[in-house]
C-alpha atoms as a PDB file:
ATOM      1  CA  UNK A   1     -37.846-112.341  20.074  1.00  0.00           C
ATOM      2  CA  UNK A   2     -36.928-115.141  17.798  1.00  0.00           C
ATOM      3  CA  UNK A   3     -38.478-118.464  17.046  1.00  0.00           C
ATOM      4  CA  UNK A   4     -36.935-120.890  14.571  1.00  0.00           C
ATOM      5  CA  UNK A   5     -39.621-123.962  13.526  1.00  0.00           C
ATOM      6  CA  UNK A   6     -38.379-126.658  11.521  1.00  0.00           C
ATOM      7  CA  UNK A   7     -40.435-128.614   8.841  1.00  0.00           C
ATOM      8  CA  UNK A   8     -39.639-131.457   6.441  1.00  0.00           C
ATOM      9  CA  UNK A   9     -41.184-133.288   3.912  1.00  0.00           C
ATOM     10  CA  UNK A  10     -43.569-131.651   0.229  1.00  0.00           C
ATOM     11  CA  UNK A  11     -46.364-133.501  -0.683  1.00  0.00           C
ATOM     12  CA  UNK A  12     -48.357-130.567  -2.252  1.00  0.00           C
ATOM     13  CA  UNK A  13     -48.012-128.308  -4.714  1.00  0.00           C
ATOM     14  CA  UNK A  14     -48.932-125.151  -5.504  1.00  0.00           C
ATOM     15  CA  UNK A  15     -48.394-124.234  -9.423  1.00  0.00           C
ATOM     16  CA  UNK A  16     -46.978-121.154 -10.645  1.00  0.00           C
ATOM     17  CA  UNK A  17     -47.440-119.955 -14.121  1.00  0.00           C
ATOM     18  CA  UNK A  18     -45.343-116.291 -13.676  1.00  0.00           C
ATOM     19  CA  UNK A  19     -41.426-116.700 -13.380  1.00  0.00           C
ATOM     20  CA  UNK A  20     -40.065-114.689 -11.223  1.00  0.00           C
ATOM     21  CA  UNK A  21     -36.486-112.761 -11.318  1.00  0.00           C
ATOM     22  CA  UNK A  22     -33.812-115.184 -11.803  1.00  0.00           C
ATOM     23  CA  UNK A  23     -36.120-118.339 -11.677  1.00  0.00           C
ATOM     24  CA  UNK A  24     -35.862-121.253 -13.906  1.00  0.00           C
ATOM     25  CA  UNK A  25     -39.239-120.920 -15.684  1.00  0.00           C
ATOM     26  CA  UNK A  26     -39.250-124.652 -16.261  1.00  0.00           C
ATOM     27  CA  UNK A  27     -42.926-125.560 -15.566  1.00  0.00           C
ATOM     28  CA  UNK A  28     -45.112-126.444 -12.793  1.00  0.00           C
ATOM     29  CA  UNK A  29     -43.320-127.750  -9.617  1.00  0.00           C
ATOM     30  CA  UNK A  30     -43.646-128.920  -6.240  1.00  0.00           C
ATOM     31  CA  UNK A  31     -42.938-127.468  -3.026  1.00  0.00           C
ATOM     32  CA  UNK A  32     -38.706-128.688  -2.201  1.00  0.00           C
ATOM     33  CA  UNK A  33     -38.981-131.146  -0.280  1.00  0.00           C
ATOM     34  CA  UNK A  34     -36.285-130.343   1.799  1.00  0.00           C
ATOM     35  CA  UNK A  35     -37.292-128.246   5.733  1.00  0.00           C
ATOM     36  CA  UNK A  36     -37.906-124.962   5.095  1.00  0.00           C
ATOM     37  CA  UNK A  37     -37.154-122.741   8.737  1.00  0.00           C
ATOM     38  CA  UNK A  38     -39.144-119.522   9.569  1.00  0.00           C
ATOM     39  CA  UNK A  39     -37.405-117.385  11.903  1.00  0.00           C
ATOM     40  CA  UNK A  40     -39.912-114.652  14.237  1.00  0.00           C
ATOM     41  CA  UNK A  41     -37.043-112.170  14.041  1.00  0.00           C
ATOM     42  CA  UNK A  42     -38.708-109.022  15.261  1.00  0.00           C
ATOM     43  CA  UNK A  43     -41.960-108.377  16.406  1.00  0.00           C
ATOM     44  CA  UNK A  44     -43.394-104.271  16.647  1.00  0.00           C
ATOM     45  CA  UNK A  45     -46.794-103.079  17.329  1.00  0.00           C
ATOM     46  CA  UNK A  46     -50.231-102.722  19.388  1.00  0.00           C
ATOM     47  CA  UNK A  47     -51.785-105.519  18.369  1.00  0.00           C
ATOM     48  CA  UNK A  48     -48.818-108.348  19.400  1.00  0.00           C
ATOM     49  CA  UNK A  49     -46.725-107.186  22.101  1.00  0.00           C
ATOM     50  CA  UNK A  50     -43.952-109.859  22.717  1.00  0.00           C
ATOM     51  CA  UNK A  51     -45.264-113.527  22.954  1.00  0.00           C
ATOM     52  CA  UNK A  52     -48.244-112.536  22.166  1.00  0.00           C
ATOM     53  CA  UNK A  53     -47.232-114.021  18.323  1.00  0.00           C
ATOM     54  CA  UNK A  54     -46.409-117.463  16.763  1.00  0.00           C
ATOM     55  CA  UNK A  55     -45.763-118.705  12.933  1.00  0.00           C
ATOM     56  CA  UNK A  56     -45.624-122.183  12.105  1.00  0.00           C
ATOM     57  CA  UNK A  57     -45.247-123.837   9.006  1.00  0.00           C
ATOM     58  CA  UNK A  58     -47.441-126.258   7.196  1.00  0.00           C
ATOM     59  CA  UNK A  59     -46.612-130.020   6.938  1.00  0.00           C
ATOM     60  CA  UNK A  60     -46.143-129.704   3.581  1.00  0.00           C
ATOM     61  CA  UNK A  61     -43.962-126.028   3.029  1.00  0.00           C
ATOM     62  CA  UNK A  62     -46.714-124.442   0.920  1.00  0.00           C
ATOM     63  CA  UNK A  63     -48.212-122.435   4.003  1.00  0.00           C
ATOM     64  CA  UNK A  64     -47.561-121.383   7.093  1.00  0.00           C
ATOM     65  CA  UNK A  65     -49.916-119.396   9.781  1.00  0.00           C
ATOM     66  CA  UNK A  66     -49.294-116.222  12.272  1.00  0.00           C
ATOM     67  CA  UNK A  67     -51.287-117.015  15.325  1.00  0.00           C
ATOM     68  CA  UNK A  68     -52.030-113.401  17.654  1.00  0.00           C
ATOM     69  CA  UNK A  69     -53.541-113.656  21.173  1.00  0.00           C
ATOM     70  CA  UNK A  70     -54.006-110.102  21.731  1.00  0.00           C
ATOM     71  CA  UNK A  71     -54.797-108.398  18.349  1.00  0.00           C
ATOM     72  CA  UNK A  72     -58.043-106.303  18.942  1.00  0.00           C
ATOM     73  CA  UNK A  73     -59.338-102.848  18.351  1.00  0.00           C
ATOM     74  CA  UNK A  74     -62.175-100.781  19.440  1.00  0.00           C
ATOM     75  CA  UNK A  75     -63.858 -97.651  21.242  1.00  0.00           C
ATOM     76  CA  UNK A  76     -66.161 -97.227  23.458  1.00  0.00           C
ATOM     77  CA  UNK A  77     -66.520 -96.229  26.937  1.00  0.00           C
ATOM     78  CA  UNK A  78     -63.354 -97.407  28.963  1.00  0.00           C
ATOM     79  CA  UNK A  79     -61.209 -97.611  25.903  1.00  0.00           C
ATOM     80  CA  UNK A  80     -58.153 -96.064  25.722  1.00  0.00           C
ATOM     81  CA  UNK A  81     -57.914 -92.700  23.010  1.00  0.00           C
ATOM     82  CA  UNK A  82     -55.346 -95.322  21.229  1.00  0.00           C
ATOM     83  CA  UNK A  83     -57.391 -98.423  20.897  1.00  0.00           C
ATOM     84  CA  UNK A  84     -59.686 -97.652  18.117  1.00  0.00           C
ATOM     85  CA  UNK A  85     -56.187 -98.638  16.016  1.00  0.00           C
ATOM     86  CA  UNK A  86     -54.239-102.084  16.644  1.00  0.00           C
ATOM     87  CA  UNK A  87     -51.034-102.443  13.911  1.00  0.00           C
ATOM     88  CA  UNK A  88     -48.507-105.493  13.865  1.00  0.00           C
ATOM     89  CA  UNK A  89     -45.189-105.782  11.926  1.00  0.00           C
ATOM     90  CA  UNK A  90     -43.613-109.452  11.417  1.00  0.00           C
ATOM     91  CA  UNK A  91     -40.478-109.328  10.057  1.00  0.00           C
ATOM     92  CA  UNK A  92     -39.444-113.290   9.211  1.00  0.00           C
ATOM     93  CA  UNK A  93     -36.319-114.631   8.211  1.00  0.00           C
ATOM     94  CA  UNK A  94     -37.433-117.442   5.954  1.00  0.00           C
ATOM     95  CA  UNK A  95     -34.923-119.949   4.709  1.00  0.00           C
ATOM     96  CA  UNK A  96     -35.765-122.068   2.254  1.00  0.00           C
ATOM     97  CA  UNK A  97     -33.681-124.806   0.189  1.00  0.00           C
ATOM     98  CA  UNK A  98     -31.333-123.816  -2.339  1.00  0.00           C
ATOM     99  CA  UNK A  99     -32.221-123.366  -5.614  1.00  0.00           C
ATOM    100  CA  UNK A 100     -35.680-122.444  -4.605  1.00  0.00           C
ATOM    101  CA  UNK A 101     -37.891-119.016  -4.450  1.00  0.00           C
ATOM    102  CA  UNK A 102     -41.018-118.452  -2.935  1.00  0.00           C
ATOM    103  CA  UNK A 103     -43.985-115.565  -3.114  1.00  0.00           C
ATOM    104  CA  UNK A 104     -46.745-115.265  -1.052  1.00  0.00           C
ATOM    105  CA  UNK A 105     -50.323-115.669  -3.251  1.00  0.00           C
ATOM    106  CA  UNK A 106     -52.782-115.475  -0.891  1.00  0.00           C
ATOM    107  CA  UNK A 107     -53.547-114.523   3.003  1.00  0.00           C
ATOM    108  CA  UNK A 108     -56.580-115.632   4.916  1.00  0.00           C
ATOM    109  CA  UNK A 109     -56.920-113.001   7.710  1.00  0.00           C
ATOM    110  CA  UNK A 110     -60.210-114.208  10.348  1.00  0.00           C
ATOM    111  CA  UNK A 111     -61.372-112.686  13.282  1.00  0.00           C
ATOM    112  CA  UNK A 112     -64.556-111.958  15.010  1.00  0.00           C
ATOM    113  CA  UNK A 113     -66.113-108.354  15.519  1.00  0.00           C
ATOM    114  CA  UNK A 114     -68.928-106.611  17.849  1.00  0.00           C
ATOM    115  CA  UNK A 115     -70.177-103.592  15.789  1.00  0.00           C
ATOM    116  CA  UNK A 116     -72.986-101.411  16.785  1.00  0.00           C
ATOM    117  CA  UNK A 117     -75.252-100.028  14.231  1.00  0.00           C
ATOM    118  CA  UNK A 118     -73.023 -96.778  12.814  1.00  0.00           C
ATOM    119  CA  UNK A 119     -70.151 -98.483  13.671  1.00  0.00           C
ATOM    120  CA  UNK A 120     -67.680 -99.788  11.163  1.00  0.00           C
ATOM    121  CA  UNK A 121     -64.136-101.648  10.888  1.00  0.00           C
ATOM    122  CA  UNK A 122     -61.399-102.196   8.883  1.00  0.00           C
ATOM    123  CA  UNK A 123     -58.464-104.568   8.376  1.00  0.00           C
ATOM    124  CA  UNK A 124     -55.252-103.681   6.238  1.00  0.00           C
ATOM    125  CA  UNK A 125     -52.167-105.862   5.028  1.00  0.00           C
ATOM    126  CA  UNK A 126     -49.148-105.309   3.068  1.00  0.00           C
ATOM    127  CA  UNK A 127     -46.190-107.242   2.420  1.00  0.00           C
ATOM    128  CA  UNK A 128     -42.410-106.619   0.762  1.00  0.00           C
ATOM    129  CA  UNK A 129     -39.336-108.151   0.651  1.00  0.00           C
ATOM    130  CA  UNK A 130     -36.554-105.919   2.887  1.00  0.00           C
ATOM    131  CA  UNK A 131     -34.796-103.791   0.182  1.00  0.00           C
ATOM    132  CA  UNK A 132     -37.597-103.640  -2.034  1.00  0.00           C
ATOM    133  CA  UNK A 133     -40.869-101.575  -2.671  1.00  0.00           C
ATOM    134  CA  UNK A 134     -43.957-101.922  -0.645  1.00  0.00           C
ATOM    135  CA  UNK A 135     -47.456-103.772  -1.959  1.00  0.00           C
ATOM    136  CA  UNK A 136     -50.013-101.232  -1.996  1.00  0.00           C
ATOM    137  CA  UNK A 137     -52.007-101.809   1.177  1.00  0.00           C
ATOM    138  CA  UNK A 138     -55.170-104.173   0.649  1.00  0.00           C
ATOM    139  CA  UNK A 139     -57.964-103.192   2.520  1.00  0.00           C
ATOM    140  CA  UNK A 140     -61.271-104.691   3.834  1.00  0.00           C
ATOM    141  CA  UNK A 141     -64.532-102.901   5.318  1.00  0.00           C
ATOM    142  CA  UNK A 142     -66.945-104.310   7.470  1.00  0.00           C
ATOM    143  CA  UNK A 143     -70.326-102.254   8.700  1.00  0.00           C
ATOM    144  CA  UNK A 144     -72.161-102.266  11.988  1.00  0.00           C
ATOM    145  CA  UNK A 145     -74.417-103.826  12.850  1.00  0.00           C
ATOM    146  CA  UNK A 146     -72.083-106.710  13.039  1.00  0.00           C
ATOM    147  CA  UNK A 147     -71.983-109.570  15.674  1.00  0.00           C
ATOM    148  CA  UNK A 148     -70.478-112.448  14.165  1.00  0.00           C
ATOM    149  CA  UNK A 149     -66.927-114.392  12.784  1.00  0.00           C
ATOM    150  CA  UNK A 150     -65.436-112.304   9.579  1.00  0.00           C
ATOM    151  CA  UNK A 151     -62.982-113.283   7.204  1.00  0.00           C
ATOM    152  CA  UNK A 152     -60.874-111.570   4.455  1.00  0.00           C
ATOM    153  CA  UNK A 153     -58.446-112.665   1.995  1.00  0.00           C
ATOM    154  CA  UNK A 154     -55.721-111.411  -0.146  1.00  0.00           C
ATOM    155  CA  UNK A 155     -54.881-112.919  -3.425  1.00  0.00           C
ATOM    156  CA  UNK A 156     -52.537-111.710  -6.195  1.00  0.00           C
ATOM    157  CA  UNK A 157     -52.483-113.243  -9.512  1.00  0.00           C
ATOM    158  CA  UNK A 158     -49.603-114.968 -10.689  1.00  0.00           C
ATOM    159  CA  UNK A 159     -48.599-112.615 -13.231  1.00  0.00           C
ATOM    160  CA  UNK A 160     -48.363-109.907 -10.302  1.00  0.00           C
ATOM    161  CA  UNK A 161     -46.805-111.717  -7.422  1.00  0.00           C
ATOM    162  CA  UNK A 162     -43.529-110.357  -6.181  1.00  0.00           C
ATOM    163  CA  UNK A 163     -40.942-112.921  -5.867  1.00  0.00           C
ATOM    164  CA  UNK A 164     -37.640-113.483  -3.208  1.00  0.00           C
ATOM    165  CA  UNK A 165     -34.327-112.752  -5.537  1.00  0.00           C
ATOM    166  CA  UNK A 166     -32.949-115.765  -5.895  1.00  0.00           C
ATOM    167  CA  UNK A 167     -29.629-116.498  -4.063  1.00  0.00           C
ATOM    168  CA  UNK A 168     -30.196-113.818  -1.670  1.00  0.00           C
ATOM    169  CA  UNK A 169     -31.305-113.261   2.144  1.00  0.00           C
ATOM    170  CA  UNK A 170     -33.991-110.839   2.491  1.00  0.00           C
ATOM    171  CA  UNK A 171     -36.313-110.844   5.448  1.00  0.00           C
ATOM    172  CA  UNK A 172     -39.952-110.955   4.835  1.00  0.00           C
ATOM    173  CA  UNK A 173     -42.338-108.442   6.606  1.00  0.00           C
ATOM    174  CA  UNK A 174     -46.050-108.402   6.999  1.00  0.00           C
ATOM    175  CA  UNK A 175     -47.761-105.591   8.046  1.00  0.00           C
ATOM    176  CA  UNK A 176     -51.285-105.527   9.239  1.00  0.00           C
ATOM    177  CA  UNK A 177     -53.701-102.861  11.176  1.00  0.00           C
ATOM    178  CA  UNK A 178     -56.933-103.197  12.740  1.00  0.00           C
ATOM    179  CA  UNK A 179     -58.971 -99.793  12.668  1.00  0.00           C
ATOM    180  CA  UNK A 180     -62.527 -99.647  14.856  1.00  0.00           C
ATOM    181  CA  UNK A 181     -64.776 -95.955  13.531  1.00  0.00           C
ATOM    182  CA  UNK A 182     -67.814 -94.606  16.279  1.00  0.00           C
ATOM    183  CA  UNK A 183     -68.797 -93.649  13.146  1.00  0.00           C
ATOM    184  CA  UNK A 184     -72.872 -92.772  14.151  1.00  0.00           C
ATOM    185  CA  UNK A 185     -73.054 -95.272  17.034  1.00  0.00           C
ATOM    186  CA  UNK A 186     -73.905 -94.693  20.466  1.00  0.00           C
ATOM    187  CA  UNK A 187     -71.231 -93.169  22.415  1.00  0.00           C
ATOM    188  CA  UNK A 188     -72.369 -94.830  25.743  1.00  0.00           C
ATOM    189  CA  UNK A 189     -71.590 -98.564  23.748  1.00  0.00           C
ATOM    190  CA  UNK A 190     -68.416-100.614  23.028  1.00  0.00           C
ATOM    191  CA  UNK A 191     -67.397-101.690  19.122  1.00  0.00           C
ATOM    192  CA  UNK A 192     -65.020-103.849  18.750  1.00  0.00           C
ATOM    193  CA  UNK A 193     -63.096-106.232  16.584  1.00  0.00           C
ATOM    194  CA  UNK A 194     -59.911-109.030  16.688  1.00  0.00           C
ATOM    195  CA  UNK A 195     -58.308-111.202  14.594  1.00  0.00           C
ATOM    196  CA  UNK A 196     -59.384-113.666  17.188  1.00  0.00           C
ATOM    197  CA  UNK A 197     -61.401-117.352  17.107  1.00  0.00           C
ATOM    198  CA  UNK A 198     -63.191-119.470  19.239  1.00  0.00           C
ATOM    199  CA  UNK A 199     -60.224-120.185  20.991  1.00  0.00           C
ATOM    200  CA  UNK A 200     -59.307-116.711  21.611  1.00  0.00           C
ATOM    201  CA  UNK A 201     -55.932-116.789  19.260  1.00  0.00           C
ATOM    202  CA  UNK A 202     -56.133-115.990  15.384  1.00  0.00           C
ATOM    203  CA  UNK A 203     -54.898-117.975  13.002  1.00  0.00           C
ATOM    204  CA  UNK A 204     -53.795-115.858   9.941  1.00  0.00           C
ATOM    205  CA  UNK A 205     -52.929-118.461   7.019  1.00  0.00           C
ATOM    206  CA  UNK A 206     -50.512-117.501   4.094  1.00  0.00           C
ATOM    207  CA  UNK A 207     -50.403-119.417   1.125  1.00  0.00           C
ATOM    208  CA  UNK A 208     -46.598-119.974  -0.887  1.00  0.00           C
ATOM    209  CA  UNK A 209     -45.924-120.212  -4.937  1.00  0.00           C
ATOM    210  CA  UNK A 210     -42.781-121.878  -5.393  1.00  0.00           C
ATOM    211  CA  UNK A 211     -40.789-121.665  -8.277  1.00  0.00           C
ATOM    212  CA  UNK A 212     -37.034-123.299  -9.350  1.00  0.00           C
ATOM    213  CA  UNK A 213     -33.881-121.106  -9.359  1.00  0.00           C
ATOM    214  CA  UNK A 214     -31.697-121.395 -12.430  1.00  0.00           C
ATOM    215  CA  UNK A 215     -28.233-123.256 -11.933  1.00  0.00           C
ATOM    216  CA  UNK A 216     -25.175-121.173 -11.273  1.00  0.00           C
ATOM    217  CA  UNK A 217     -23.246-120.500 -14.227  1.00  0.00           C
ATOM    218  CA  UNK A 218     -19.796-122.201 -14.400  1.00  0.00           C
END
């Protein structure tokens, strides 16, 4: 599968005070104004079997959002053995205008989950550059009895975030796993829980930092 999107036009700005390898380190600056394309290149896992997954990019390049239409765990009786564990793997080719870098500062994960009392969940994300090391994993626990929307984020500080080499092209890959545990809960009773809205899609928002490349030496 692969989806290019196309988007023009920075009016935001999201300010980063780390320089990352090979960037300018010239101050604060806004997002290029220039299109930036995102391309779906591969999509493996559970929880978004092909066209089951979309990305498209914000209006204004400093965000862009994965939206799933079948990413949901859980046990219970009927269930599949497999279900109580739902992964994805994005891997995005993300172009962006030259003499620019991006890193990813923050992800908004949302979803809704059915938890019986004893029951709990758990959603997991990590994210790396191809060629380079892994995040460690960031993980998020939620407890039966549950019935409602949930909602998790992901932030790294500036000082920490893990920038794209400048000059290069590296695909981007996200990782992410939904994980549904019995735990204590009655056996005869369903748990559940998808990134998933009212609309039955999830919309999984990531935030960019933007920083300047240095010229290329003469």
């Amino acid at each position: 599968m692969s989806r290019t999107l196309l988007v023009g036009g920075a009016t935001a700005a999201l300010i980063a005070t780390a320089t990352p390898a090979g960037a300018s380190g010239s101050g604060p600056i806004t997002a290029p104004p220039d299109k930036i394309v995102i391309e779906l290149a591969t999509v493996n896992g559970s929880g978004c079997r092909e066209g089951t997954a979309e990305v498209a990019v914000a209006p204004d390049n400093t965000a862009f959002t994965v939206t799933y239409s079948e990413y949901l765990a859980q046990v219970g009786p009927g269930a599949p053995p497999t279900a109580f564990r739902k992964n994805c793997q994005l891997n995005l080719r993300v172009h962006v205008p030259n003499g620019f870098t991006y890193a990813i500062v923050q992800a908004d994960y949302r979803g809704f989950a059915f938890l019986q009392p004893g029951a709990s969940g758990q959603e997991r994300a990590n994210y790396y550059f191809q060629g380079m090391p892994q995040t460690s994993q960031r993980t998020h626990q939620f407890s039966g009895p549950l019935n409602d929307n949930w909602q998790a984020t992901d932030r790294t500080e500036y000082a920490d975030l893990v920038w794209a080499p400048c000059g290069e092209k590296r695909n981007f890959n996200i990782n992410t796993e939904l994980r549904v545990n019995a735990g204590t809960s009655n056996p005869q009773t369903t748990s559940f829980m998808a990134m998933d809205s009212t609309d039955a899609s999830v919309n999984t928002l990531y935030h960019l930092a933007w920083q300047a490349c240095p010229a290329p030496r003469t």
